[in-house]
C-alpha atoms as a PDB file:
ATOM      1  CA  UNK A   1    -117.041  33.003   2.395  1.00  0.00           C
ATOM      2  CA  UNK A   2    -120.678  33.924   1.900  1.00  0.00           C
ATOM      3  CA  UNK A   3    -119.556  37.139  -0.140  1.00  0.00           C
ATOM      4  CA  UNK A   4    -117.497  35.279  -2.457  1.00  0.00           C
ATOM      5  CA  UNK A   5    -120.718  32.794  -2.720  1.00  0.00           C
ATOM      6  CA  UNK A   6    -123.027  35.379  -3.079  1.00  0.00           C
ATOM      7  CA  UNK A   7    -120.573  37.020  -5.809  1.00  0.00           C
ATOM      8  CA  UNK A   8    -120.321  33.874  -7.872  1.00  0.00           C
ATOM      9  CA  UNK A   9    -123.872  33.343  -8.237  1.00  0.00           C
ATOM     10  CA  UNK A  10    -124.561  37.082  -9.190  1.00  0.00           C
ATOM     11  CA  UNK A  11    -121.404  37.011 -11.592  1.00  0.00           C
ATOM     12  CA  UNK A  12    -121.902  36.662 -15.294  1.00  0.00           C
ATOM     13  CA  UNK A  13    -119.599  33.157 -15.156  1.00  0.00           C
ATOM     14  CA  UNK A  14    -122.293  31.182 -12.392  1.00  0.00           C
ATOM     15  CA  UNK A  15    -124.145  29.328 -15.155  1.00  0.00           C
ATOM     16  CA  UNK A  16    -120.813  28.579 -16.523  1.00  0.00           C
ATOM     17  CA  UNK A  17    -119.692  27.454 -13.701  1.00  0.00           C
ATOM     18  CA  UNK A  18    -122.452  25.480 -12.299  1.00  0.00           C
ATOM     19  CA  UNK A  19    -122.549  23.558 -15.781  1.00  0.00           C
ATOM     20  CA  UNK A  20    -118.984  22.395 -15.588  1.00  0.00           C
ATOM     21  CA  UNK A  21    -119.045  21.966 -11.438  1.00  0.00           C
ATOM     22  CA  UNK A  22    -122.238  19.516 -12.152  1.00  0.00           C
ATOM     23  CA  UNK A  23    -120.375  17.714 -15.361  1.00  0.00           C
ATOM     24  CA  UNK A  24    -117.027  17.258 -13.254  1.00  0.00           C
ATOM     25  CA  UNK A  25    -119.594  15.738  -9.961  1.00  0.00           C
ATOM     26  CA  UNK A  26    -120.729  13.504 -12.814  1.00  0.00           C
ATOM     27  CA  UNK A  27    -117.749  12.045 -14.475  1.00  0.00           C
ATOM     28  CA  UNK A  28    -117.069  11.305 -10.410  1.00  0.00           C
ATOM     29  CA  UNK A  29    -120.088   9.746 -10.037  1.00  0.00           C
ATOM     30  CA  UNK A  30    -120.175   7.742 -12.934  1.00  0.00           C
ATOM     31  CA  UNK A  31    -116.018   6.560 -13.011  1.00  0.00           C
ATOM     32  CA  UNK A  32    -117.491   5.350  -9.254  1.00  0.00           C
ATOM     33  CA  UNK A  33    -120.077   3.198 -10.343  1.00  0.00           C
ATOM     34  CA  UNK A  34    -117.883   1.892 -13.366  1.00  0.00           C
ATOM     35  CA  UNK A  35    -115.114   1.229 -10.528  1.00  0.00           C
ATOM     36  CA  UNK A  36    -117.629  -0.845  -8.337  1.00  0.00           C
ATOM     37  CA  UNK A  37    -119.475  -2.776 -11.469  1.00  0.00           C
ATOM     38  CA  UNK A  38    -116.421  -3.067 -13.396  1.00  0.00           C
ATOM     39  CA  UNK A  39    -112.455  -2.535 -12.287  1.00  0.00           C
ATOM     40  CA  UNK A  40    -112.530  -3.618  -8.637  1.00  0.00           C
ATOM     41  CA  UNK A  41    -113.532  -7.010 -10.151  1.00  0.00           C
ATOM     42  CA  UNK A  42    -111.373 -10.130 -10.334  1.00  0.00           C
ATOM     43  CA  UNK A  43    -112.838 -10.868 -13.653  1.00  0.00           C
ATOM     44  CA  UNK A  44    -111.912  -7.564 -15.539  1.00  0.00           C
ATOM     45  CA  UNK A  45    -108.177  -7.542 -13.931  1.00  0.00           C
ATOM     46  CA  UNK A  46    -107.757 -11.245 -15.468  1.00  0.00           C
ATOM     47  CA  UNK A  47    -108.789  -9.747 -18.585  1.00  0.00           C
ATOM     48  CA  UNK A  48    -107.328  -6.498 -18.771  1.00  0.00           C
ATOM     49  CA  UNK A  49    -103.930  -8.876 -17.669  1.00  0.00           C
ATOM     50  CA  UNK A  50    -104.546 -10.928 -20.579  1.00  0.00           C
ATOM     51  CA  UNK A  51    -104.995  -8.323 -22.955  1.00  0.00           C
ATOM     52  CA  UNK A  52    -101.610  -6.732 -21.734  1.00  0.00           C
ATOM     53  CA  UNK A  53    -100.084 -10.080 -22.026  1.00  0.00           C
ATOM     54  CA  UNK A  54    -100.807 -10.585 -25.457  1.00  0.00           C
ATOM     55  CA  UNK A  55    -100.526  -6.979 -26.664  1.00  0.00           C
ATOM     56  CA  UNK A  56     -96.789  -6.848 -25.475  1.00  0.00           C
ATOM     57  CA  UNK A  57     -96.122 -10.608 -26.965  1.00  0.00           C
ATOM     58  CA  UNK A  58     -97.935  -9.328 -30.371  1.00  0.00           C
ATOM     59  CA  UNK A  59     -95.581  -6.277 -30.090  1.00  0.00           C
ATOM     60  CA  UNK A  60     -92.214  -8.112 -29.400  1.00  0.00           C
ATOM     61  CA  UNK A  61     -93.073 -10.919 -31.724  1.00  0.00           C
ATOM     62  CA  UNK A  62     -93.232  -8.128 -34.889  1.00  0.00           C
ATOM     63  CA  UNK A  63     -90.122  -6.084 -33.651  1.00  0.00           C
ATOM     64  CA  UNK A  64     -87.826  -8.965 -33.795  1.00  0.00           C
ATOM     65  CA  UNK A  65     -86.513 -10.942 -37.198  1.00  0.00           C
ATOM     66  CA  UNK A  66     -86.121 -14.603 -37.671  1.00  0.00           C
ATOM     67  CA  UNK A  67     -84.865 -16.197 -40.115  1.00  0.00           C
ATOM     68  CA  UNK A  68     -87.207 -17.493 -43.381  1.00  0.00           C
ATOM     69  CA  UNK A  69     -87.547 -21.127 -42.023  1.00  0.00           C
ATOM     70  CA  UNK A  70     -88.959 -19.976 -38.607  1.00  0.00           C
ATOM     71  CA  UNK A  71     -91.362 -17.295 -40.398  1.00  0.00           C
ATOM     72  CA  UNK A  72     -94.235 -19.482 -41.380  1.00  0.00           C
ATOM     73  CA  UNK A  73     -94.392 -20.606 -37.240  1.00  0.00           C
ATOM     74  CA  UNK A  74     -94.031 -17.402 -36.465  1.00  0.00           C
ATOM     75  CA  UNK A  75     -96.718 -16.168 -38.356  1.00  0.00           C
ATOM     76  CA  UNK A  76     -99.043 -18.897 -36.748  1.00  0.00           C
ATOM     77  CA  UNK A  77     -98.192 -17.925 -33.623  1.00  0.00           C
ATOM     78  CA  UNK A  78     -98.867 -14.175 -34.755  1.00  0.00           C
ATOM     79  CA  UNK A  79    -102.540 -14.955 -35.872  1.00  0.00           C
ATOM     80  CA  UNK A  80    -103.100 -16.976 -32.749  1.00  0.00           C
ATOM     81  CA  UNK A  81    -102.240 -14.176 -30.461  1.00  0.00           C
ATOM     82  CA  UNK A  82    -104.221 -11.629 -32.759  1.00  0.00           C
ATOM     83  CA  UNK A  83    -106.528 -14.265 -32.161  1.00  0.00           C
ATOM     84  CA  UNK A  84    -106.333 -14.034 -28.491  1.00  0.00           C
ATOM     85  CA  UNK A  85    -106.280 -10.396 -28.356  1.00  0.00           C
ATOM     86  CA  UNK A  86    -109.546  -9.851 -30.203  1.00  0.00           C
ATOM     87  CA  UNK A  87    -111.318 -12.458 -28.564  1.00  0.00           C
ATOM     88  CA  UNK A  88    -110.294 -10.453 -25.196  1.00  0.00           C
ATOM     89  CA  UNK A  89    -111.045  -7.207 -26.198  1.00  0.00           C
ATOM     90  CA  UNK A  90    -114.929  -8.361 -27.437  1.00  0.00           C
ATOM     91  CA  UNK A  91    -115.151 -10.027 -23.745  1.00  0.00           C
ATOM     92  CA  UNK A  92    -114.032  -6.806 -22.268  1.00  0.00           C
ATOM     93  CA  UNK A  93    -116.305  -4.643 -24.759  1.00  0.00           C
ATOM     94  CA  UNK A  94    -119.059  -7.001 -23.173  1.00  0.00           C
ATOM     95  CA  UNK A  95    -118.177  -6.675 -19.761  1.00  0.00           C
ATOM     96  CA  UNK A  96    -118.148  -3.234 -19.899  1.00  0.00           C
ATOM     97  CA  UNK A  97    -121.653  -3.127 -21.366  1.00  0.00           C
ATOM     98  CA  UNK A  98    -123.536  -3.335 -17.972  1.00  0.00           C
ATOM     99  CA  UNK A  99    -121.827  -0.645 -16.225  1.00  0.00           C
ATOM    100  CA  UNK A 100    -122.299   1.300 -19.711  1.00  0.00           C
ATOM    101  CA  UNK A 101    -126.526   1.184 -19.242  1.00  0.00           C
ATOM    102  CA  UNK A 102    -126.000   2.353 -16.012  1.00  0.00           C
ATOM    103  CA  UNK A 103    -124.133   5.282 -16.803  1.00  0.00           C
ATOM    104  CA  UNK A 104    -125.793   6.401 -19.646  1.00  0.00           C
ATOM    105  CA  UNK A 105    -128.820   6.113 -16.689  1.00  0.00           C
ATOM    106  CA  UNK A 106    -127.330   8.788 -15.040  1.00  0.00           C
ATOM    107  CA  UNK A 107    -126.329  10.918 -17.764  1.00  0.00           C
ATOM    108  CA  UNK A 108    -129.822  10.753 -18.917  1.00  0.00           C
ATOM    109  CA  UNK A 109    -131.329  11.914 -15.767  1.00  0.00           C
ATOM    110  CA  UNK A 110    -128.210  14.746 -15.100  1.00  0.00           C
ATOM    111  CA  UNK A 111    -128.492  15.855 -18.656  1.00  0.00           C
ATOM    112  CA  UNK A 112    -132.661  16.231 -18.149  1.00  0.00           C
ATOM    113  CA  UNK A 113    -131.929  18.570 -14.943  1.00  0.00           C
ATOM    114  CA  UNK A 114    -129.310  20.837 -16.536  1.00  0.00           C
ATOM    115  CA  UNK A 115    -132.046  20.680 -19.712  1.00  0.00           C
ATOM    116  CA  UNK A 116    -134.704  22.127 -17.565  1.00  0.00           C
ATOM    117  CA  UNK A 117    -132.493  24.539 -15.233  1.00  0.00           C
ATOM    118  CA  UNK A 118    -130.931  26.222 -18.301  1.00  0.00           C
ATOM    119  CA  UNK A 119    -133.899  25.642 -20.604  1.00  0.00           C
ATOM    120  CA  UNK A 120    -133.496  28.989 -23.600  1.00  0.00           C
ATOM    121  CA  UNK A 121    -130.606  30.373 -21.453  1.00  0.00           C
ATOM    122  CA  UNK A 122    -126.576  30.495 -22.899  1.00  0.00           C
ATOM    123  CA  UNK A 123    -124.481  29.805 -20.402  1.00  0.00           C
ATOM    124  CA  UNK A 124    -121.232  30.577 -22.094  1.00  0.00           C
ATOM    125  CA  UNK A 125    -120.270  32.763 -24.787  1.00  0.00           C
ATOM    126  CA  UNK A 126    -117.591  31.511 -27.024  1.00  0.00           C
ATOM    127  CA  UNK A 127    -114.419  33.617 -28.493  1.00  0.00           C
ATOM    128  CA  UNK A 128    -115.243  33.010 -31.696  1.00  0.00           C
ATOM    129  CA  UNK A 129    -118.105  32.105 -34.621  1.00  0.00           C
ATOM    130  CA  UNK A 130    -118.453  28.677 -34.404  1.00  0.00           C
ATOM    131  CA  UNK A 131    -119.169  26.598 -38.322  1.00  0.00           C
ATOM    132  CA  UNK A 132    -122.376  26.135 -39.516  1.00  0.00           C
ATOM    133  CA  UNK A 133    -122.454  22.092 -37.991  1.00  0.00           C
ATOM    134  CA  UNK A 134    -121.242  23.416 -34.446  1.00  0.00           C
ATOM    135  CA  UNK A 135    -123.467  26.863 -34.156  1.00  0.00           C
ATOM    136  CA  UNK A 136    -126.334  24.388 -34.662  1.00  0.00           C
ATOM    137  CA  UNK A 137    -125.089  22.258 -31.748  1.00  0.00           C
ATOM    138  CA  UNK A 138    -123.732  24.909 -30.004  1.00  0.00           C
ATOM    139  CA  UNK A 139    -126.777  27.242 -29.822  1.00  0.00           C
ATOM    140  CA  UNK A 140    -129.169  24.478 -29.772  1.00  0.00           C
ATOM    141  CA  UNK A 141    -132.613  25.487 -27.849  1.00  0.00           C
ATOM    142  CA  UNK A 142    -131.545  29.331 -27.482  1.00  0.00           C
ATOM    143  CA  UNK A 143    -133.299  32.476 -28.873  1.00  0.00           C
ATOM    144  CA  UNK A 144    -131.598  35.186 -30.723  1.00  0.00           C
ATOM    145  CA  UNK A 145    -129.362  35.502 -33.282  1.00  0.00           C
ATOM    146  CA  UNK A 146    -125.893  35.861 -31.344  1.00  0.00           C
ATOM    147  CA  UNK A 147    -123.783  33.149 -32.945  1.00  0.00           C
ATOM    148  CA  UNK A 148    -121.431  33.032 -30.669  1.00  0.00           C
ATOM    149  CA  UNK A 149    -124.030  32.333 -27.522  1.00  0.00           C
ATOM    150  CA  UNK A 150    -123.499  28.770 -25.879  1.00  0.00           C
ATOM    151  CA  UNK A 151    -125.985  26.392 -24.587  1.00  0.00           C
ATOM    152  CA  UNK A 152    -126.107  23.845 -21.637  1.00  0.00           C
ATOM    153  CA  UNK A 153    -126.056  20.831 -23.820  1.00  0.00           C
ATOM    154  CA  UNK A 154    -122.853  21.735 -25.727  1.00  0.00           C
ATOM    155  CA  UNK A 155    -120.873  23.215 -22.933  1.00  0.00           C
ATOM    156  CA  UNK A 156    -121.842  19.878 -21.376  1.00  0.00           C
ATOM    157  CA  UNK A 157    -121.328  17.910 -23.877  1.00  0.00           C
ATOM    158  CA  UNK A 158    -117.520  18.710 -24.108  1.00  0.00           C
ATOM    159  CA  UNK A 159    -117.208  18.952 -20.364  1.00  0.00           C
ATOM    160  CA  UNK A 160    -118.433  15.307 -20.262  1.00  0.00           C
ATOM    161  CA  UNK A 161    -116.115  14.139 -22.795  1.00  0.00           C
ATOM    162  CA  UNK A 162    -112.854  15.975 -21.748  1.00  0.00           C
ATOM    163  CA  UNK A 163    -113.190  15.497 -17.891  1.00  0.00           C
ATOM    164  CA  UNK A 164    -114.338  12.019 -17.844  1.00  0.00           C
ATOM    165  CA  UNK A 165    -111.798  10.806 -20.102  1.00  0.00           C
ATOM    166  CA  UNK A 166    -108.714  12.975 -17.982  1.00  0.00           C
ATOM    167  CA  UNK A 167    -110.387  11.197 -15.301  1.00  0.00           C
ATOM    168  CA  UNK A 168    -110.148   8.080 -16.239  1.00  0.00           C
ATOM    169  CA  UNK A 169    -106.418   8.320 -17.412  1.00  0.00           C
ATOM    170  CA  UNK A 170    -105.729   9.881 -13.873  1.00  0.00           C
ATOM    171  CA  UNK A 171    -107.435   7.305 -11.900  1.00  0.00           C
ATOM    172  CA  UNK A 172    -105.910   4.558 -13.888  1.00  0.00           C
ATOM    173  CA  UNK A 173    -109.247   3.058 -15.407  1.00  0.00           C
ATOM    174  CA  UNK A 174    -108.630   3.799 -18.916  1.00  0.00           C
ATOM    175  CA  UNK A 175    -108.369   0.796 -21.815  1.00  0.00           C
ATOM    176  CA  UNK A 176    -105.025  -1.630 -22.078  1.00  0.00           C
ATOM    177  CA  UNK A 177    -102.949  -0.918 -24.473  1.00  0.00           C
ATOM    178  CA  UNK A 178    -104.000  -3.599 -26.823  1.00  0.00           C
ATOM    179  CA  UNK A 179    -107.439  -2.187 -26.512  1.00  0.00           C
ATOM    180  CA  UNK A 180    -106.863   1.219 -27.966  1.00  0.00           C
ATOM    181  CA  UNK A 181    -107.141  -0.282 -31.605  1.00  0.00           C
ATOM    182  CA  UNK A 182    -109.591  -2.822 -31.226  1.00  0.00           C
ATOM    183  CA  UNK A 183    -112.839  -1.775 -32.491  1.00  0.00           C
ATOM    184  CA  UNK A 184    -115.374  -2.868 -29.629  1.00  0.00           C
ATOM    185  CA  UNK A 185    -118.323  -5.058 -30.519  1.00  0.00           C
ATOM    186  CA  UNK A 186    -118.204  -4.675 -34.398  1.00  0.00           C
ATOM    187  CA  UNK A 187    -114.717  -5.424 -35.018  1.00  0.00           C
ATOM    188  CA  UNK A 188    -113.692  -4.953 -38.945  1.00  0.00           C
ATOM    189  CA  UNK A 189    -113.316  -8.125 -40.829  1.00  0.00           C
ATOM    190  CA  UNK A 190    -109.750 -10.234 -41.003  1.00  0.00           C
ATOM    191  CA  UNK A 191    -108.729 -10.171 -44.486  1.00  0.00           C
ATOM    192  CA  UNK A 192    -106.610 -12.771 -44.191  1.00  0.00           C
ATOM    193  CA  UNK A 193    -109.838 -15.108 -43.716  1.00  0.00           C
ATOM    194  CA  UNK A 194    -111.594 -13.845 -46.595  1.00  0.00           C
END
């Protein structure tokens, strides 16, 4: 066990490696504090019930046809569960919030390590010559001129994203279904109301 050990480190993949061990320990750590702020509470399972609830009532309620004297109910009833629906998802968006600070807290502080272990190093070399818009993210904070060198803060970056979200579709903990359209804090407007 110590050879392989000893290997890794010495082998041309360790920063790699280390980058994406210490992004997957994070997505842990941070869909663990999310779990105890946010989804082992009694509050966010009422809500996330009630945003099921009225997502699947929404749904059937379009699907099936009435006849014309019924529609102008039906569309009340409709609005009223749209109503519903938003109203829940902005309460979730806010519950969220808290856990969110904290998070980001952590990423801040993991994201400053990695910054100063890996500091003008490329961890990763990609298989191919990335655009203009990504080789400026991608070799951000290296020398040379290789384009297709990698940094720590892009091979982070979409270790972050992709583990954390798999994670969180794994584990369960990822939005309703009604959710997955509503646009958070700054929903668009109704244009029925205006």
């Amino acid at each position: 066990m110590a050879s392989f050990s000893s290997s890794l480190s010495s082998s041309k993949y360790s920063d790699c490696l280390t980058v994406v061990g210490i992004s997957i320990c994070t997505a842990v750590v941070c869909e663990s504090i999310s779990w105890l702020l946010i989804y082992r509470t009694d509050s966010y399972k009422t809500l996330r019930s009630s945003i099921d609830r009225a997502s699947k009532k929404l749904e059937s309620m379009k699907t099936t046809t009435s006849n014309p004297v019924k529609k102008s109910s039906k569309v009340k009833k409709m609005d009223r569960f749209e109503t519903t629906l938003k109203e829940s998802n902005r309460d979730l968006s806010l519950f969220k919030f808290k856990s969110g600070a904290v998070v980001a807290l952590v990423l801040f502080v993991v994201f400053g390590l990695l910054n100063s272990l890996f500091e003008g190093k490329p961890v990763a070399k990609l298989p191919f010559v990335p655009l203009r818009i990504v080789h400026k993210m991608s070799h951000r904070g290296l020398l040379g001129d290789d384009p297709t060198d990698c940094s720590m803060a892009f091979l982070y970056f979409l270790c972050s994203i992709s583990i954390r979200t798999n994670l969180q579709k794994f584990l369960g903990f990822s939005p309703p279904r009604g959710a997955a359209g509503a646009a958070g804090l700054f929903p668009m407007p109704d244009p029925k109301t205006s």
